[in-house]
N, C-alpha and C. Protein backbone atom coordinates (compact mmCIF):
# COMPACT_ATOMS: atom_id res chain seq x y z
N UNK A 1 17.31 -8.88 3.52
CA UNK A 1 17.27 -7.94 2.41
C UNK A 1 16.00 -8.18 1.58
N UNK A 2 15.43 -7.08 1.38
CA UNK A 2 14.06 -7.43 0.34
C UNK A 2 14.56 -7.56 -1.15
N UNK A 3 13.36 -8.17 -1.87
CA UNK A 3 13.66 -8.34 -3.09
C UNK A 3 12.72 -7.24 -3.84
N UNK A 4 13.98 -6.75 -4.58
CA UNK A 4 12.79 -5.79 -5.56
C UNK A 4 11.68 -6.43 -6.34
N UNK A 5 11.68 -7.56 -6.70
CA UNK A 5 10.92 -8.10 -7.38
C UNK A 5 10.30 -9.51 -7.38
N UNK A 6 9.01 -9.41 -7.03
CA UNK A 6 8.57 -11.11 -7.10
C UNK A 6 8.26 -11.67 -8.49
N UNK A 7 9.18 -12.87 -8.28
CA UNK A 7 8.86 -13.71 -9.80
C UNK A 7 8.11 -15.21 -9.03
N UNK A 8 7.37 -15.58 -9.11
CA UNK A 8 6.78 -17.24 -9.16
C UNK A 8 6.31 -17.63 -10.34
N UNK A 9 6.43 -18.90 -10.06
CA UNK A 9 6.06 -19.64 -11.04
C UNK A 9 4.59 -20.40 -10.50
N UNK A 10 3.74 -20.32 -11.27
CA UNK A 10 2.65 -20.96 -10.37
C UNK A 10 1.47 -22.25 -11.48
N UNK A 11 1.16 -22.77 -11.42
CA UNK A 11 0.32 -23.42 -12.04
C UNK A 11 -1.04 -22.97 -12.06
N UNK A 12 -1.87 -23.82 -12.93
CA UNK A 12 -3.38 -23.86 -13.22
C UNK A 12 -4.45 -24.41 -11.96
N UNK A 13 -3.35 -24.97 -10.60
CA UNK A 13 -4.09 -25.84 -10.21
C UNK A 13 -5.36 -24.44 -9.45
N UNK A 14 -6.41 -24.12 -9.26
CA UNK A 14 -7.09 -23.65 -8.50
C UNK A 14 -6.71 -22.63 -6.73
N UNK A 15 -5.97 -24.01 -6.33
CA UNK A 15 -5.52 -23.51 -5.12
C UNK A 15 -4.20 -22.23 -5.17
N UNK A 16 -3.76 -22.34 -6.54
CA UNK A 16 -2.76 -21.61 -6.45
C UNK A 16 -3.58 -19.94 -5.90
N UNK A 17 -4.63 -19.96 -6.43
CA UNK A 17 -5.11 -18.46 -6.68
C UNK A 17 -4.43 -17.84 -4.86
N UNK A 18 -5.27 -18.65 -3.89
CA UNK A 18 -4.66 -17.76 -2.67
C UNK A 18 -3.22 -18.07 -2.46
N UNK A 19 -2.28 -19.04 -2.82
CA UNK A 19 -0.91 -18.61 -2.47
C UNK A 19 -0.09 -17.31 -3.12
N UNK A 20 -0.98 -17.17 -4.34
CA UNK A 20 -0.48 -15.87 -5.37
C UNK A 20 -1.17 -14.94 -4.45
N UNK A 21 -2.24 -14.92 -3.95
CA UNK A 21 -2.57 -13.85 -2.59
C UNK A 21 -1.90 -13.50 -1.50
N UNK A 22 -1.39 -14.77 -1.19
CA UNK A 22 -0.24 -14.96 0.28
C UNK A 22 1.13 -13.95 0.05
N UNK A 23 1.46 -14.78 -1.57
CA UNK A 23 2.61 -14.05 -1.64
C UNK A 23 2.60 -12.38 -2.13
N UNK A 24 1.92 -11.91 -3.03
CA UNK A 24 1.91 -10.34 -2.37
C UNK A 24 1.74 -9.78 -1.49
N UNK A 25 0.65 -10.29 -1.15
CA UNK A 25 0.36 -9.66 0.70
C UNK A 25 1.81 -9.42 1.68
N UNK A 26 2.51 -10.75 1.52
CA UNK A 26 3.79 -10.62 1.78
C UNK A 26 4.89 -10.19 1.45
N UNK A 27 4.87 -9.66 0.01
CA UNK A 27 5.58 -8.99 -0.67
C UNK A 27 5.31 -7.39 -0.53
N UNK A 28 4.19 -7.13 -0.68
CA UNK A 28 3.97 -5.50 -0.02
C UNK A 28 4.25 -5.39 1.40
N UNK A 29 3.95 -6.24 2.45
CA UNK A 29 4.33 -5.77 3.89
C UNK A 29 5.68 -5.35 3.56
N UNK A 30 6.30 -6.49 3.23
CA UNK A 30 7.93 -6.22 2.74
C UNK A 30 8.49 -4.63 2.69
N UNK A 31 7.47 -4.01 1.55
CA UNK A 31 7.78 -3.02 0.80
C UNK A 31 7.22 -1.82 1.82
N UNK A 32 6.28 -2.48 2.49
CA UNK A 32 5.69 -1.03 3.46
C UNK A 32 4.32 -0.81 2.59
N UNK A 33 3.45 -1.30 1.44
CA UNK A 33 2.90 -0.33 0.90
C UNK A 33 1.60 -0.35 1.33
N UNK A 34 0.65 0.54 1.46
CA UNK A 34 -0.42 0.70 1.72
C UNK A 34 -2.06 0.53 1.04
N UNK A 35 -1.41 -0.59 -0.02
CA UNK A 35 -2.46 -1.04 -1.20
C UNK A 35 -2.37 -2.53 -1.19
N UNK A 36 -2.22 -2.69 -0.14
CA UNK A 36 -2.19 -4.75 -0.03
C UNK A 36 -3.48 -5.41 0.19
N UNK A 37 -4.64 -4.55 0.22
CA UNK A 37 -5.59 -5.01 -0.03
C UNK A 37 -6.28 -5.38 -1.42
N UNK A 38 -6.05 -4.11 -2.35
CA UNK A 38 -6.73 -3.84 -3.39
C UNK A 38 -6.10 -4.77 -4.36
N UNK A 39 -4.62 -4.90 -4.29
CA UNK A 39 -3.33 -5.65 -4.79
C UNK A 39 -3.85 -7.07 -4.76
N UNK A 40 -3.80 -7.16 -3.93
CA UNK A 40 -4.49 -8.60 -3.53
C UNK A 40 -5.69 -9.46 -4.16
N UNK A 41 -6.78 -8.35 -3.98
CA UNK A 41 -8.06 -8.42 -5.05
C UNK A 41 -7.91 -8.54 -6.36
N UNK A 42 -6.75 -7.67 -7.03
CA UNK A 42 -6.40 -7.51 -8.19
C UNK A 42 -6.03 -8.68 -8.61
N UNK A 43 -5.06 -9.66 -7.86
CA UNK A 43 -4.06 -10.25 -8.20
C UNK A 43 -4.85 -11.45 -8.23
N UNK A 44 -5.99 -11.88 -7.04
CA UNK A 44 -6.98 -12.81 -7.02
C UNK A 44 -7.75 -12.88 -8.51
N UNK A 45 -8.03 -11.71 -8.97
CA UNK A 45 -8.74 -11.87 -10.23
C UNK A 45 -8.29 -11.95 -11.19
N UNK A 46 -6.98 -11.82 -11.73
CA UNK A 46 -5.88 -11.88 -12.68
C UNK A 46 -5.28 -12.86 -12.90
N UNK A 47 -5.37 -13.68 -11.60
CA UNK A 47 -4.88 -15.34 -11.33
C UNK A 47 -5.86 -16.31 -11.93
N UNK A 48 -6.93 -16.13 -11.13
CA UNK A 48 -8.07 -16.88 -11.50
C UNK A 48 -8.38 -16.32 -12.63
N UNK A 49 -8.32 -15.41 -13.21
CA UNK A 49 -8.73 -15.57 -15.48
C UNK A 49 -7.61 -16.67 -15.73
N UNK A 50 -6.65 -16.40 -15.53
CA UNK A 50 -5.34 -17.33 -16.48
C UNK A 50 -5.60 -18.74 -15.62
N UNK A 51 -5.86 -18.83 -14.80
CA UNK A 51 -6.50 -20.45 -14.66
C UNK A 51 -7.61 -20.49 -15.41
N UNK A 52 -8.72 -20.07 -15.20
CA UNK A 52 -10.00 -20.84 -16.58
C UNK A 52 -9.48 -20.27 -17.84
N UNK A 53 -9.00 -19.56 -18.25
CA UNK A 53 -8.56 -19.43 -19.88
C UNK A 53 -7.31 -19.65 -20.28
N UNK A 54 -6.58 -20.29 -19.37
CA UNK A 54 -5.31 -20.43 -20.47
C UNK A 54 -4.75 -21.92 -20.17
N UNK A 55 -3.53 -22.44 -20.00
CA UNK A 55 -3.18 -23.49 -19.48
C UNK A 55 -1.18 -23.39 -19.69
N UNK A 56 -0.91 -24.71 -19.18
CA UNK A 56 0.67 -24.87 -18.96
C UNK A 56 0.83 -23.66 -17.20
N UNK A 57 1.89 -23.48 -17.03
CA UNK A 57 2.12 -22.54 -16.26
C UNK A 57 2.10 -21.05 -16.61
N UNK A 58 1.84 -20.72 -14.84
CA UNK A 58 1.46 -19.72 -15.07
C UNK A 58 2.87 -18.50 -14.45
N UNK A 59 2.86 -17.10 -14.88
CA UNK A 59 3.96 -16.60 -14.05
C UNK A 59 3.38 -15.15 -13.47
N UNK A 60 3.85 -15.52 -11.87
CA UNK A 60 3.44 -13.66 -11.26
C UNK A 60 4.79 -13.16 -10.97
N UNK A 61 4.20 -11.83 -11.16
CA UNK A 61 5.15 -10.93 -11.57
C UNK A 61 5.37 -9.57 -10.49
N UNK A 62 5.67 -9.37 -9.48
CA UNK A 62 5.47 -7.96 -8.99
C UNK A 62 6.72 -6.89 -8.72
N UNK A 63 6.79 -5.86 -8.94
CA UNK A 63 7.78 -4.92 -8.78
C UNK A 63 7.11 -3.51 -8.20
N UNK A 64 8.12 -2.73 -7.58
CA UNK A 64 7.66 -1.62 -7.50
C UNK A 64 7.88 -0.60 -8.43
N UNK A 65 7.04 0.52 -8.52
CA UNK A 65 7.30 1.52 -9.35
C UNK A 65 8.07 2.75 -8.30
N UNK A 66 8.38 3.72 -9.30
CA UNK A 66 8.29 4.85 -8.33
C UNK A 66 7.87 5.61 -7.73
N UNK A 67 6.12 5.39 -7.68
CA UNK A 67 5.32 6.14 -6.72
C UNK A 67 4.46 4.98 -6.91
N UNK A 68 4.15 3.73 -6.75
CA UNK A 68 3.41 2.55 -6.94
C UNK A 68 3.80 1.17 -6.89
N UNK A 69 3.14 0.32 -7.56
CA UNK A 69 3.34 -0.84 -7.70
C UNK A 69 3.11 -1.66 -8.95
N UNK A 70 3.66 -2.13 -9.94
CA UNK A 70 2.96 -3.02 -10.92
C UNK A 70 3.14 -4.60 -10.72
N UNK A 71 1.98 -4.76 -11.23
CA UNK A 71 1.54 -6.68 -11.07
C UNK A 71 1.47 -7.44 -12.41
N UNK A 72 2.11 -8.18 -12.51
CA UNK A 72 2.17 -8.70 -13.91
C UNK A 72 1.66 -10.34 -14.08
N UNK A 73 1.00 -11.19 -14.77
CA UNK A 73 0.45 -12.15 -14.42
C UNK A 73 0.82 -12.62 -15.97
N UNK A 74 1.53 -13.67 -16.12
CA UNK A 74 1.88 -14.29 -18.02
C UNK A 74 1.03 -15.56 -17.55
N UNK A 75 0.82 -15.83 -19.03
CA UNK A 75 0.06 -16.95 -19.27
C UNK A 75 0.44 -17.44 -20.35
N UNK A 76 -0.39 -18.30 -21.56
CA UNK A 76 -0.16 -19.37 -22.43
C UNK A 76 -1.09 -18.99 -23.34
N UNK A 77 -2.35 -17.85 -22.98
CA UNK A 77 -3.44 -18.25 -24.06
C UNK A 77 -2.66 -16.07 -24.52
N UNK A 78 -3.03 -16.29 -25.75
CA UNK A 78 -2.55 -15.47 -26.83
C UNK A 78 -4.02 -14.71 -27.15
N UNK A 79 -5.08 -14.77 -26.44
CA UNK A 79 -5.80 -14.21 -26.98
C UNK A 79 -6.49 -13.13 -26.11
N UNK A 80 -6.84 -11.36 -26.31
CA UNK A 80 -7.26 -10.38 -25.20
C UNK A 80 -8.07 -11.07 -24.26
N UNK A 81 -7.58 -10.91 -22.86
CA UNK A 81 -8.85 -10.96 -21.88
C UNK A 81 -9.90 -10.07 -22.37
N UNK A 82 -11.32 -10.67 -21.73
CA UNK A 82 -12.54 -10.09 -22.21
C UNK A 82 -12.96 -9.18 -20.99
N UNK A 83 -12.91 -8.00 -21.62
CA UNK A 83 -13.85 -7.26 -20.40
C UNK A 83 -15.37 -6.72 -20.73
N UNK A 84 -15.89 -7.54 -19.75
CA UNK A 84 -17.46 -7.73 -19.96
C UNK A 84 -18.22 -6.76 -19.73
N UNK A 85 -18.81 -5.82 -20.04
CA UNK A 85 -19.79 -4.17 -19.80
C UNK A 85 -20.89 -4.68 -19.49
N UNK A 86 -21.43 -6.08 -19.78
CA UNK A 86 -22.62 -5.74 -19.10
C UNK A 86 -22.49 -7.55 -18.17
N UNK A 87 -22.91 -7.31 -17.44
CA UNK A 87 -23.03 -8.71 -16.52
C UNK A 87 -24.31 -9.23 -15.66
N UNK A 88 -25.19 -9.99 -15.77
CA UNK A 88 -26.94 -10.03 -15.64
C UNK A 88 -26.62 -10.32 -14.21
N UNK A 89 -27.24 -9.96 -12.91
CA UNK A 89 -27.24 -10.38 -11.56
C UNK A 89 -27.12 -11.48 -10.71
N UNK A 90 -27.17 -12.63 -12.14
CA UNK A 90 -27.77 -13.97 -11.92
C UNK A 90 -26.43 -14.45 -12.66
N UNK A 91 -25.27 -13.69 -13.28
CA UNK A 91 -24.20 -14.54 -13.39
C UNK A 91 -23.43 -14.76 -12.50
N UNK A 92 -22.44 -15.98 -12.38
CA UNK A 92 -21.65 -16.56 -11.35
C UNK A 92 -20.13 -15.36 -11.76
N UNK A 93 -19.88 -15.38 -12.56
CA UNK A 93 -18.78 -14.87 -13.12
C UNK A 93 -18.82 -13.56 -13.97
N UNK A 94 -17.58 -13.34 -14.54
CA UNK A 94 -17.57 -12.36 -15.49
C UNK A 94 -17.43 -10.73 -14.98
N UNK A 95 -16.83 -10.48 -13.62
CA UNK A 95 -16.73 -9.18 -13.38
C UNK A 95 -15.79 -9.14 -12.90
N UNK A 96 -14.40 -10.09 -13.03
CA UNK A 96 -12.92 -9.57 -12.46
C UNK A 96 -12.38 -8.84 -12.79
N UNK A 97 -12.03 -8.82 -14.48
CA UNK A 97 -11.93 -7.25 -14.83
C UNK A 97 -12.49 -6.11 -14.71
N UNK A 98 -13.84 -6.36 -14.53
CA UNK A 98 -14.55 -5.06 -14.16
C UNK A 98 -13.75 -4.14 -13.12
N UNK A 99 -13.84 -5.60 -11.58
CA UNK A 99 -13.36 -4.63 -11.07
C UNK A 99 -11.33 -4.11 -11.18
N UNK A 100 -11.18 -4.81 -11.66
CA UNK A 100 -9.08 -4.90 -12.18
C UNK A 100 -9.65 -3.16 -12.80
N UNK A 101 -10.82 -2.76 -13.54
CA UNK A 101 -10.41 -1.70 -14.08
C UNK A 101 -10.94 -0.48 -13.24
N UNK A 102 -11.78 -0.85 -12.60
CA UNK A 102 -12.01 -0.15 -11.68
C UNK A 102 -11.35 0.15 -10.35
N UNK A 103 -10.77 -0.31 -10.18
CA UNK A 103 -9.65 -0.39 -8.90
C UNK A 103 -8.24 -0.29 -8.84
N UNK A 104 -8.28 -0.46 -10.38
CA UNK A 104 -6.47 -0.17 -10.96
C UNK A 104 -6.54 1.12 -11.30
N UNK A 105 -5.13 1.49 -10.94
CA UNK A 105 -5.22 3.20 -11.32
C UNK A 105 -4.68 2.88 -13.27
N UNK A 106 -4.35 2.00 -13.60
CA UNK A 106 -3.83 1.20 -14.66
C UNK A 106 -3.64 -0.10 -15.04
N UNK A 107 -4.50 -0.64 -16.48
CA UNK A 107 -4.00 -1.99 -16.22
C UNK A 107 -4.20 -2.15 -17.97
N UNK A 108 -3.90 -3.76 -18.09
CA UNK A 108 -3.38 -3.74 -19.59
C UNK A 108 -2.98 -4.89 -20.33
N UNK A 109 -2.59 -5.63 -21.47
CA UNK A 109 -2.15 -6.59 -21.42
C UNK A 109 -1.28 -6.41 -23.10
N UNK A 110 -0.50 -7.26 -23.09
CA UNK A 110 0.37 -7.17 -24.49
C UNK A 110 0.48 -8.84 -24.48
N UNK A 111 1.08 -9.22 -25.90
CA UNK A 111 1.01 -10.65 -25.99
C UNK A 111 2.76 -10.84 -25.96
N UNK A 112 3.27 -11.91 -25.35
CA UNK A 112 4.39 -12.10 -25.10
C UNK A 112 4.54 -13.06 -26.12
N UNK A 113 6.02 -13.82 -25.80
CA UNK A 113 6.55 -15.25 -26.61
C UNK A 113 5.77 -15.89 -26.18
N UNK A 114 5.38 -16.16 -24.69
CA UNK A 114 5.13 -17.56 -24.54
C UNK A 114 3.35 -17.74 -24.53
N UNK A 115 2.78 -16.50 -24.76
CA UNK A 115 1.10 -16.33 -24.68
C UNK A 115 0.95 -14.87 -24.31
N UNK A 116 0.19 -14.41 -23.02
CA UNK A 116 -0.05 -12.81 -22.81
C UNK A 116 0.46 -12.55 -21.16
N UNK A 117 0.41 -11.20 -21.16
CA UNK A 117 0.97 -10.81 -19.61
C UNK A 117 -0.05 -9.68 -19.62
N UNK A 118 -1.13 -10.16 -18.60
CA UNK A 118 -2.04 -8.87 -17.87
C UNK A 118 -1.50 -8.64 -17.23
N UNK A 119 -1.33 -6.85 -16.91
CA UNK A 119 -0.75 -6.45 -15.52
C UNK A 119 -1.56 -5.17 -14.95
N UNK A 120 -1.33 -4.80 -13.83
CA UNK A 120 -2.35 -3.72 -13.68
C UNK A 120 -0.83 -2.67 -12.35
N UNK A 121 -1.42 -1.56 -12.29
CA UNK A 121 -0.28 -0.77 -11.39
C UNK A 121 -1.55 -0.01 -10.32
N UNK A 122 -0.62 0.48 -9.31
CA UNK A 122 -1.55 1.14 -8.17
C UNK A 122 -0.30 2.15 -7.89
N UNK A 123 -0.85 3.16 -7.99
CA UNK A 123 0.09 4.05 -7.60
C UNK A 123 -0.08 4.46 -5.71
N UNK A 124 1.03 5.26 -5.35
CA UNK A 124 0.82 5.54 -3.90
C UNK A 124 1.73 4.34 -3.10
């Protein structure tokens, strides 16, 4: 039986970033959906912010919608992710949101109890 919904619990350590990859990837085959790539990318870059900016554990979040998918990622730090407009060629970093907003048909963040929850949706 599938689960409507993935909850993990994941830590700060680095390596988590591709098991939070593993497990959607595996969670959309599940579902059938046809955005387990982009999902994936999304989820890679949403992981890795809340590892360099926040700390304690971390929580992923995925469900389906009714014509989509939303991804939810909580953290510890209470303060907006930064989305950067301009980024010099020669930086290492600083364009995950770029692309989270460019590749999400929706995405977003509100501050919870325990810190914030970025999430982003893909419809289809």
């Amino acid at each position: 039986m599938m689960k409507l919904e993935l909850r993990e619990t994941l830590t700060t350590d680095p390596e988590q970033v591709a098991h939070a990859r593993q497990l959607v990837a595996g969670y959309l085959r599940d579902l059938g959906s046809t955005e387990e790539e982009v999902a994936v990318l999304l989820v890679s870059e949403l992981v890795t912010n809340a590892i360099l900016h926040a700390s304690g554990p971390l929580e992923l979040r995925a469900r389906p919608l009714d014509d989509g998918l939303r991804v939810e990622v909580l953290d510890s730090a209470s303060h907006a992710p930064m989305l950067r407009t301009e980024v010099d060629l020669t930086d290492i970093g600083g364009r995950g949101l770029q692309l989270v907003d460019v590749l999400a048909d929706r995405w977003g963040w509100s501050e919870s109890d325990e810190g914030k929850v970025v999430w982003f949706e893909l419809d289809g």
